[in-house]
Protein backbone atom coordinates (compact mmCIF):
# COMPACT_ATOMS: atom_id res chain seq x y z
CA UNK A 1 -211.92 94.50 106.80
CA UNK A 2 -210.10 96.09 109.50
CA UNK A 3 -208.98 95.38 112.92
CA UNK A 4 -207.85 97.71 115.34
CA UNK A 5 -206.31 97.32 118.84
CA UNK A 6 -205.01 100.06 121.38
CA UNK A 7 -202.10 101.67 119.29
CA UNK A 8 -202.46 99.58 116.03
CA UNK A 9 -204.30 99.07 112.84
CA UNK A 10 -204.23 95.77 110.94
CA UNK A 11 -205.49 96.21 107.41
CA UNK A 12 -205.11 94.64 104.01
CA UNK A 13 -201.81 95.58 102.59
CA UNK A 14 -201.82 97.87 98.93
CA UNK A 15 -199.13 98.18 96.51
CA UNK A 16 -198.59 102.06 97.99
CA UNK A 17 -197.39 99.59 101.40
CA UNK A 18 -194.49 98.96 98.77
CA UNK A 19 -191.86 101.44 99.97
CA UNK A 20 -192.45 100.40 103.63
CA UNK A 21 -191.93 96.94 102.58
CA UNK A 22 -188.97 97.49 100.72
CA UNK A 23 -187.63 98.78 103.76
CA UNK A 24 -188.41 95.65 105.94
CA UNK A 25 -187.54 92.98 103.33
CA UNK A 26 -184.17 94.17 102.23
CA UNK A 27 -182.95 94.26 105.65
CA UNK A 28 -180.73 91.11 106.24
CA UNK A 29 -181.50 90.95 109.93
CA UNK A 30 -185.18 91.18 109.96
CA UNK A 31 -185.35 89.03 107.02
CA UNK A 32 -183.25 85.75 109.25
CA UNK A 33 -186.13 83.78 108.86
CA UNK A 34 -185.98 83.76 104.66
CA UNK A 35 -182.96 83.36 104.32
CA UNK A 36 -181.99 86.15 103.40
CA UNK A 37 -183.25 89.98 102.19
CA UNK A 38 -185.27 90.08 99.25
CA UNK A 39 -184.62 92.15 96.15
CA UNK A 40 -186.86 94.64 94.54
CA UNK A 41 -188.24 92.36 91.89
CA UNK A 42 -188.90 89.71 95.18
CA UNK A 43 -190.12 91.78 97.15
CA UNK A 44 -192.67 93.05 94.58
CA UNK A 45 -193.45 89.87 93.89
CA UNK A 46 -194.38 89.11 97.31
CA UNK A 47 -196.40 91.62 97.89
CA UNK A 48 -198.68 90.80 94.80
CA UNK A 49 -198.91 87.38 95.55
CA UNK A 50 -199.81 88.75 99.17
CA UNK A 51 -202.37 91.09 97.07
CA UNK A 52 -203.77 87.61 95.73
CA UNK A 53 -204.59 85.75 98.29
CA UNK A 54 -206.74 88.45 99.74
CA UNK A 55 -209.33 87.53 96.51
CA UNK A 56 -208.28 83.83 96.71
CA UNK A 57 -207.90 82.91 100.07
CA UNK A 58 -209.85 85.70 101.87
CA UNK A 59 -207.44 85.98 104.15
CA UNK A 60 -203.53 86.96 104.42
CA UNK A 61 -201.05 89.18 105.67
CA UNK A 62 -202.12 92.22 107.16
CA UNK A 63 -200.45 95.61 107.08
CA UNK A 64 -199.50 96.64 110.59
CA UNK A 65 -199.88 100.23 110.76
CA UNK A 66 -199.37 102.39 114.49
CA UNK A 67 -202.45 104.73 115.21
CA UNK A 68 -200.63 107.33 116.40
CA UNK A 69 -198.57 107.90 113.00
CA UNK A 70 -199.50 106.49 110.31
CA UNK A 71 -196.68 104.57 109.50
CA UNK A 72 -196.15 101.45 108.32
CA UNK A 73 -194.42 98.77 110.79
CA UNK A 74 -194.51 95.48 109.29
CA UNK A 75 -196.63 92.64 108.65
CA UNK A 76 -199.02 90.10 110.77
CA UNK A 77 -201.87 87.44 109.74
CA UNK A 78 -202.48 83.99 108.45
CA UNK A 79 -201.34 82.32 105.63
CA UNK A 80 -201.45 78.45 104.73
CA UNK A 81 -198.06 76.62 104.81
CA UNK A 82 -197.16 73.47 103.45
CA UNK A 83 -196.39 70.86 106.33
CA UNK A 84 -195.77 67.02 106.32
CA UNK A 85 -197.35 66.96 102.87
CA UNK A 86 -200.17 68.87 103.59
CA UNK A 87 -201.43 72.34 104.13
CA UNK A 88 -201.75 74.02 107.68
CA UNK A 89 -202.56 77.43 108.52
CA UNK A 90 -199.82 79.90 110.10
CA UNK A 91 -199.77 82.82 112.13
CA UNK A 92 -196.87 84.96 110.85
CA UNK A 93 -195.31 88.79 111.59
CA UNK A 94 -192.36 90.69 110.47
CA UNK A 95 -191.87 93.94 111.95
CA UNK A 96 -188.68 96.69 111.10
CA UNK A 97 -185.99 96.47 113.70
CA UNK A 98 -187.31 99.44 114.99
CA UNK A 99 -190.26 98.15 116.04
CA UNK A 100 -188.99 94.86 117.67
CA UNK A 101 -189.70 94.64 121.55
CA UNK A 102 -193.03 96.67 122.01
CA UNK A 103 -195.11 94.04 122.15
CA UNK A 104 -196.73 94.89 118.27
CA UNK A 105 -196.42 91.38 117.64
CA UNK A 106 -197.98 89.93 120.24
CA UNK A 107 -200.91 92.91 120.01
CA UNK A 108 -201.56 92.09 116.39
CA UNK A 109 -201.99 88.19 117.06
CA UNK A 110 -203.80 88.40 119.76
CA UNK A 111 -206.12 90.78 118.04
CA UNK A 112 -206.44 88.41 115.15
């Protein structure tokens, strides 16, 4: 499946996404919320799992891709978290530095 919105494309994320993703997960500051940048072998291993849950879950992370380019931006969609002993499902984005305050996040969730 794909979703579109005015300038983006949300789409299921490959394992050509991996240089993109590189980009975004080895980067300290957009990474905050992990603790920390990922390494290659991490960040591969993320992705696959990601990969996974597609078949698994039917659902997951999308690749967040701009219309006008092409490119690769980051990352938006649902995923199940553990909570209070439980399982609850999250709405979650991580976009490059570059692409912070243009209101991609808030397209891409919205559009979800």
């Amino acid at each position: 499946m794909i979703l579109e919105t005015a300038r983006l494309i949300l789409r299921e994320m490959t394992q050509e996404d991996f240089p993109a993703l590189r980009k975004i997960f080895q980067d300290k500051e957009v990474m905050y919320a992990y603790e920390g940048a990922f390494s290659l072998i991490e960040a591969q291993v993320w992705l696959d799992r990601q990969i996974e849950r597609y078949r698994k879950e039917g659902f997951g992370l999308w690749a967040v891709v701009l219309k006008e380019s092409g490119e690769m931006i980051g990352q938006c969609g649902l995923t199940m978290q553990g909570y209070k002993g439980g399982q609850v499902l999250e709405v979650g984005y991580l976009f490059r530095k570059e692409s912070w305050h243009y209101g991609y996040a808030s397209e891409a969730g919205y559009r979800l």
